[in-house]
Protein backbone atom coordinates (compact mmCIF):
# COMPACT_ATOMS: atom_id res chain seq x y z
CA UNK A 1 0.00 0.00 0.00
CA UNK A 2 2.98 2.54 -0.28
CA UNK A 3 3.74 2.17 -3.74
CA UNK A 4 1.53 1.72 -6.54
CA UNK A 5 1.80 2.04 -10.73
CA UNK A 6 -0.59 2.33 -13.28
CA UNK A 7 0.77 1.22 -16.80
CA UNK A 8 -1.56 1.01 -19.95
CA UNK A 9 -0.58 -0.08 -23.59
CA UNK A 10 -3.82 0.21 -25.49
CA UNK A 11 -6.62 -2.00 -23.85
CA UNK A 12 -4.82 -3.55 -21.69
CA UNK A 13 -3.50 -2.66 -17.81
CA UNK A 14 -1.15 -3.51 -15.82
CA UNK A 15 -1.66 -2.21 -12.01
CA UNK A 16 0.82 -2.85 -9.00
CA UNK A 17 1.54 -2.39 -5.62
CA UNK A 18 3.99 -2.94 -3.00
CA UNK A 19 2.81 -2.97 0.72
CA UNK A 20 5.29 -2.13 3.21
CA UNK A 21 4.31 -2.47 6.94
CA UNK A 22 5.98 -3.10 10.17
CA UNK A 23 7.34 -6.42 10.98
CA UNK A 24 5.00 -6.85 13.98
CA UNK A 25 1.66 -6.64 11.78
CA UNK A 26 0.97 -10.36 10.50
CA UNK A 27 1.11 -10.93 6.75
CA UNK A 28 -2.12 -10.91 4.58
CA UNK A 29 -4.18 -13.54 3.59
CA UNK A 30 -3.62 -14.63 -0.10
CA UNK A 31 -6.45 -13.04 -2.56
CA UNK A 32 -9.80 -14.57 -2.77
CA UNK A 33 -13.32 -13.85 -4.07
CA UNK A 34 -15.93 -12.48 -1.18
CA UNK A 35 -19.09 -11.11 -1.61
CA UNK A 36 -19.62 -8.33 -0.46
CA UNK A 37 -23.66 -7.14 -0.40
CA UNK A 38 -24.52 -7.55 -4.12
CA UNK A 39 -21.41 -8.40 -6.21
CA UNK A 40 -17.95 -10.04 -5.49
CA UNK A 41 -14.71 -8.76 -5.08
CA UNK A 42 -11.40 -10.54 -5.30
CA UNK A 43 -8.73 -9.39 -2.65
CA UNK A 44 -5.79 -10.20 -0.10
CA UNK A 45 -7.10 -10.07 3.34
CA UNK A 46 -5.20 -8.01 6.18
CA UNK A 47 -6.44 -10.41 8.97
CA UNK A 48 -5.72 -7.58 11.89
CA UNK A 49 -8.63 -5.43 10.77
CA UNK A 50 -10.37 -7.30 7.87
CA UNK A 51 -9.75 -4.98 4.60
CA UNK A 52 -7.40 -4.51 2.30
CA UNK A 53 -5.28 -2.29 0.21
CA UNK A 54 -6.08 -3.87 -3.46
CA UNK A 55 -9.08 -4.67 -4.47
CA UNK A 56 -11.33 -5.73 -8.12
CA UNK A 57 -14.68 -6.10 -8.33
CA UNK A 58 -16.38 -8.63 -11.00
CA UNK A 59 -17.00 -5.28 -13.53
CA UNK A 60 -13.26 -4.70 -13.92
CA UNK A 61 -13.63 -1.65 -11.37
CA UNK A 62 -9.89 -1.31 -9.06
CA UNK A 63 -9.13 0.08 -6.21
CA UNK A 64 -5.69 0.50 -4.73
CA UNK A 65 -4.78 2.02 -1.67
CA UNK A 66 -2.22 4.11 0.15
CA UNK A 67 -1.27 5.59 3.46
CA UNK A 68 -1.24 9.20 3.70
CA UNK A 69 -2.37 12.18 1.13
CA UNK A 70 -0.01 15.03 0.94
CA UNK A 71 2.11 14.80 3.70
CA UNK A 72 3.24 12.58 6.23
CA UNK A 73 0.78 13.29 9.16
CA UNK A 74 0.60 12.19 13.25
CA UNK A 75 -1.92 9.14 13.60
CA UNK A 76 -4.17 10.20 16.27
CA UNK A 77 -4.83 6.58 16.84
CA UNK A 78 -9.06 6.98 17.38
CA UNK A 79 -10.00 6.55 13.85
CA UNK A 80 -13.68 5.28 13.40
CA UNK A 81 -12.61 2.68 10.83
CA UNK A 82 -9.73 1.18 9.04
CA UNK A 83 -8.75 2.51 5.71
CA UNK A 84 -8.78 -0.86 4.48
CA UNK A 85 -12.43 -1.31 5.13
CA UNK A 86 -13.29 1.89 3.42
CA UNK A 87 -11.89 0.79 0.44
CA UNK A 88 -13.86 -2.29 0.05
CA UNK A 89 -16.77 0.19 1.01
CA UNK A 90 -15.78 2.19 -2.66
CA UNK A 91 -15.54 -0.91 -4.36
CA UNK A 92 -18.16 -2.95 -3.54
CA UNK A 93 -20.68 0.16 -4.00
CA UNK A 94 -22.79 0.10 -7.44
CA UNK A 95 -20.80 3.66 -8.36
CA UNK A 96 -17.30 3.85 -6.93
CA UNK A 97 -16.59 7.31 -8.37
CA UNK A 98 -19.93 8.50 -7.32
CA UNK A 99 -20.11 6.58 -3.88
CA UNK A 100 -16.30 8.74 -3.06
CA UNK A 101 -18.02 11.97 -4.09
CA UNK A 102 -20.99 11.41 -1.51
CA UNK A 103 -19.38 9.15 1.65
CA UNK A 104 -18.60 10.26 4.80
CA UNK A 105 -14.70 10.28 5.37
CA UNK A 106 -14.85 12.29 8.74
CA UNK A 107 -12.74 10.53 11.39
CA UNK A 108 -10.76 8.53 9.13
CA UNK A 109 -7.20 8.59 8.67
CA UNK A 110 -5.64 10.47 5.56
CA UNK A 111 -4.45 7.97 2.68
CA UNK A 112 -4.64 8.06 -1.08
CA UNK A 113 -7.28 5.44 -3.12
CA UNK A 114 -6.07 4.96 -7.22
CA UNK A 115 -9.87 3.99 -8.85
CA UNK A 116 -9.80 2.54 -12.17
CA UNK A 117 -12.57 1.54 -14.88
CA UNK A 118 -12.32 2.81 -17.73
CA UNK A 119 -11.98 6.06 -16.10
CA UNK A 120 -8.66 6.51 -13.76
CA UNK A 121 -8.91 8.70 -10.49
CA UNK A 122 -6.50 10.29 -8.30
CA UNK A 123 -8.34 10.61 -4.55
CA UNK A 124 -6.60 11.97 -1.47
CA UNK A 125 -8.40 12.28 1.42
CA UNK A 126 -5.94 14.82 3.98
CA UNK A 127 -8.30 14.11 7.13
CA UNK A 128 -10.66 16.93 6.23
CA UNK A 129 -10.86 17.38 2.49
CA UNK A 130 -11.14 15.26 -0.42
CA UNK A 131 -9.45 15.96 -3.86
CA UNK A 132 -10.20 14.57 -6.70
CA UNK A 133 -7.84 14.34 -9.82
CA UNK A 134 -8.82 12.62 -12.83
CA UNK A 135 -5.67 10.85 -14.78
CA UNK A 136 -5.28 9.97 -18.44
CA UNK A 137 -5.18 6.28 -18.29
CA UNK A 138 -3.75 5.78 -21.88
CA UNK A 139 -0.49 7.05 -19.75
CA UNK A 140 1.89 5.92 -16.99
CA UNK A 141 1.24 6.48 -13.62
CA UNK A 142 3.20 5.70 -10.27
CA UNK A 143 2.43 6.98 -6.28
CA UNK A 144 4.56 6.55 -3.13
CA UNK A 145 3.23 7.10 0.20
CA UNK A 146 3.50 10.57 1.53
CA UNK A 147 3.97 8.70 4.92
CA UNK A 148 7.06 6.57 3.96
CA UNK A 149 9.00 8.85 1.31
CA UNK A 150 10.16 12.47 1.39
CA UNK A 151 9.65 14.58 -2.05
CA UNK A 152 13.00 14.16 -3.40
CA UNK A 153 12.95 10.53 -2.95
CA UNK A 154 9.19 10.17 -4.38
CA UNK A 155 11.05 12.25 -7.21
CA UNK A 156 13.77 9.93 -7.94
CA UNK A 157 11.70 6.65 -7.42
CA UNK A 158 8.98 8.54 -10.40
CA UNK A 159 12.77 8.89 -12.61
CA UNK A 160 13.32 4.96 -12.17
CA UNK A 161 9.64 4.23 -13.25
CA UNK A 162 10.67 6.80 -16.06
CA UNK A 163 13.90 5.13 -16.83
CA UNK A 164 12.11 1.37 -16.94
CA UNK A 165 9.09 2.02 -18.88
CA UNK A 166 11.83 4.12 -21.63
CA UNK A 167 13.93 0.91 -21.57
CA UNK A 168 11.60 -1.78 -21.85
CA UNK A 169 10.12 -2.33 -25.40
CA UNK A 170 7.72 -5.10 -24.60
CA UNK A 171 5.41 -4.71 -21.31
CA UNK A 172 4.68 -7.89 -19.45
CA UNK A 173 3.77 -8.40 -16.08
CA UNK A 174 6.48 -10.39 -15.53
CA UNK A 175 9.10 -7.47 -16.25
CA UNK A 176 6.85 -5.27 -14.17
CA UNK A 177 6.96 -7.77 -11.10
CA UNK A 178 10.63 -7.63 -11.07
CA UNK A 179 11.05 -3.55 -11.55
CA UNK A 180 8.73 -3.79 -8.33
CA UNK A 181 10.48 -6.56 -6.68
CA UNK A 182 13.57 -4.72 -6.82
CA UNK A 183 15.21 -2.81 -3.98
CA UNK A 184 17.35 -0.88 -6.71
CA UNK A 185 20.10 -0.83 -4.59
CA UNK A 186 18.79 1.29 -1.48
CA UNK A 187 17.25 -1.47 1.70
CA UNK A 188 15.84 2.33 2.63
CA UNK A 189 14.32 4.03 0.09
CA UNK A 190 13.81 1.19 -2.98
CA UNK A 191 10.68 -0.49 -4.13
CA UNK A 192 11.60 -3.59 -1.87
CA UNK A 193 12.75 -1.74 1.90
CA UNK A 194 14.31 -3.00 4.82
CA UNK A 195 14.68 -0.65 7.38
CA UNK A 196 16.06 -0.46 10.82
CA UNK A 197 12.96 0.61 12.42
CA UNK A 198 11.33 -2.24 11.13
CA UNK A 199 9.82 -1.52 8.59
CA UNK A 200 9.74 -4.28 5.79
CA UNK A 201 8.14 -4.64 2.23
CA UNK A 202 5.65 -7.70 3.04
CA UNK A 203 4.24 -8.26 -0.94
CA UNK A 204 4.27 -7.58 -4.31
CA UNK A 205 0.13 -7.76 -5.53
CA UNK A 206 -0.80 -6.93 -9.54
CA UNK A 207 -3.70 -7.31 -11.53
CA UNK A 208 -3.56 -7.54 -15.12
CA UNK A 209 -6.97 -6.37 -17.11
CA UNK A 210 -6.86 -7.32 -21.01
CA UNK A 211 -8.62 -9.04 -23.63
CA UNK A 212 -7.35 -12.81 -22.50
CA UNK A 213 -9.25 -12.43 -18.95
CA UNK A 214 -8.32 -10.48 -15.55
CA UNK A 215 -5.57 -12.47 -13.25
CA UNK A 216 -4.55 -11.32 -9.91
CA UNK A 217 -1.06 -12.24 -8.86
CA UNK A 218 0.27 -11.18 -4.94
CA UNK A 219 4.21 -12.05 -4.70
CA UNK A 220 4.02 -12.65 -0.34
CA UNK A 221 7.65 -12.00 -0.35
CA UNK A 222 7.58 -12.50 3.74
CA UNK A 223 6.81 -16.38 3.67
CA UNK A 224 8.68 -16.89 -0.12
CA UNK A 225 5.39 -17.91 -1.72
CA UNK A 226 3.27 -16.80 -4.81
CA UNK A 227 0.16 -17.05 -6.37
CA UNK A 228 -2.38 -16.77 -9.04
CA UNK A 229 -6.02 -15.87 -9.11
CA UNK A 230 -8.22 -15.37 -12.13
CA UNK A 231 -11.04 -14.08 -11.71
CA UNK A 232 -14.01 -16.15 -12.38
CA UNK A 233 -16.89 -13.82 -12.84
CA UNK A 234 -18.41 -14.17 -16.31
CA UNK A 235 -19.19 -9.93 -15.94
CA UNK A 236 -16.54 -8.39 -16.23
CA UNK A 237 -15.83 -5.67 -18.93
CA UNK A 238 -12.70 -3.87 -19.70
C-alpha cells in the first residue's frame, strides 16, 4: 500500500503495488473472491482489521490504496474505521466514483485510493478534504506514500519508473513484477525496503486487465510464496 503504478498499452493494464508495513503486523491472507452485499470482489485479506489495500470487483472496477495524502501526518490513533475497510466500502458500491463523491470520510485517517474503470482517479483524502484528480489512463502512472517517502525521494523513485518504462520495449507483467520486486540498490528508500525501524516490504500484488481475462497475482515476499487468481466472474468488462 505505499507504492503503486498504473501502466496502460492500449486495452490492456497492468496495475501494482507494494505494501510495506511493520514487521510486527501479521502478513495478509492470499487473494480470494468475497461477496460483499450484491457483487464479489477478489482481494488479499489483512487479517488484523479485515480490509485490504487492493481490491477488483467482478466489472473490472480497481481500487488500490495508500497511506497518507499530501504529507506525512501524526496518527491520532481513534479513527472510526480502518482505511482498508473503506476501500472495500468504494468498491463494492454500485458507483465507486460516485459513492467517493458522496461518503462520509470524517474521522478517518488520511491515505490516497487509485480507482480505475475505464476512467482513472487520483483521490486523497488529507483528514478533512477530499481531492479529486482525474488521470489519463492511456499514460503511466506511479504513487509513493506521503507517509514513507520524502519529495525528493518520491522524485527519484517517479525517474526509475521513467527510466524502466523508456527501456523496456515489450510490457509484461512479468518485467513489471521484477522492476517492483527490486530494492534498486537502497534497503531504505527502494521499491523492496528493509529498514532499521522495522519496517519491511511484506508483498508484491498486480492485476492484469486485457482481452485474455483479468488475473490477480500477490508475490508474499515475507513467507517466499506466490500465487495466481483469475477471476471467475463471467461480468466483467474492460
Amino acid at each position: 500500500m505505499c507504492t503503486v503504478s498504473f501502466i496502460s498499452q492500449g486495452e490492456n493494464y497492468w496495475i501494482t503495488s507494494n505494501r510495506d508495513e511493520h514487521v510486527s503486523r501479521p502478513s495478509a491472507h492470499k487473494p480470494n473472491e468475497e461477496r460483499i452485499g450484491k457483487v464479489k470482489v477478489l482481494f488479499p485479506k489483512d487479517p488484523k482489521a479485515g480490509g485490504t489495500w487492493f481490491a477488483l470487483k467482478e466489472d473490472g472496477a480497481v481500487a488500490v490504496l495508500l497511506n497518507g495524502a499530501f504529507v506525512n501526518h501524526a496518527s491520532n490513533g481513534k479513527y472510526a474505521k480502518s482505511r482498508g475497510l473503506v476501500l472495500l466500502d468504494i468498491i463494492a458500491s454500485e458507483e465507486p466514483f460516485v459513492f467517493l463523491q458522496e461518503m462520509d470520510l470524517y474521522r478517518i485517517e488520511p491515505f490516497t485510493l487509485v480507482l480505475f474503470h475505464k476512467k482513472l482517479l487520483e483521490f486523497r483524502w488529507d483528514g478533512h478534504q477530499k481531492y479529486f484528480k482525474p488521470l489519463d489512463p492511456q499514460e503511466n502512472h506511479i504513487w509513493s506514500s506521503a507517509t514513507l517517502y520524502h519529495d525528493d525521494v518520491i522524485a527519484h523513485r517517479k525517474q526509475l519508473f521513467e527510466k524502466f518504462m523508456a527501456d523496456t520495449n515489450a510490457v509484461s507483467y512479468e518485467k513489471i513484477l521484477d522492476f517492483h520486486s527490486n530494492n534498486h540498490s537502497d534497503f531504505e528508500n527502494g521499491f523492496i525496503i528493509d529498514r532499521e525501524t522495522g519496517l519491511k516490504t511484506f508483498s508484491v500484488t498486480q492485476v492484469v486487465l486485457d482481452s485474455d481475462g483479468t488475473t490477480m497475482r500477490h508475490l508474499d515476499l515475507r513467507n517466499d510464496r506466490s500465487f495466481q487468481v483469475p477471476f471467475t466472474s463471467n461480468q466483467l468488462t474492460l
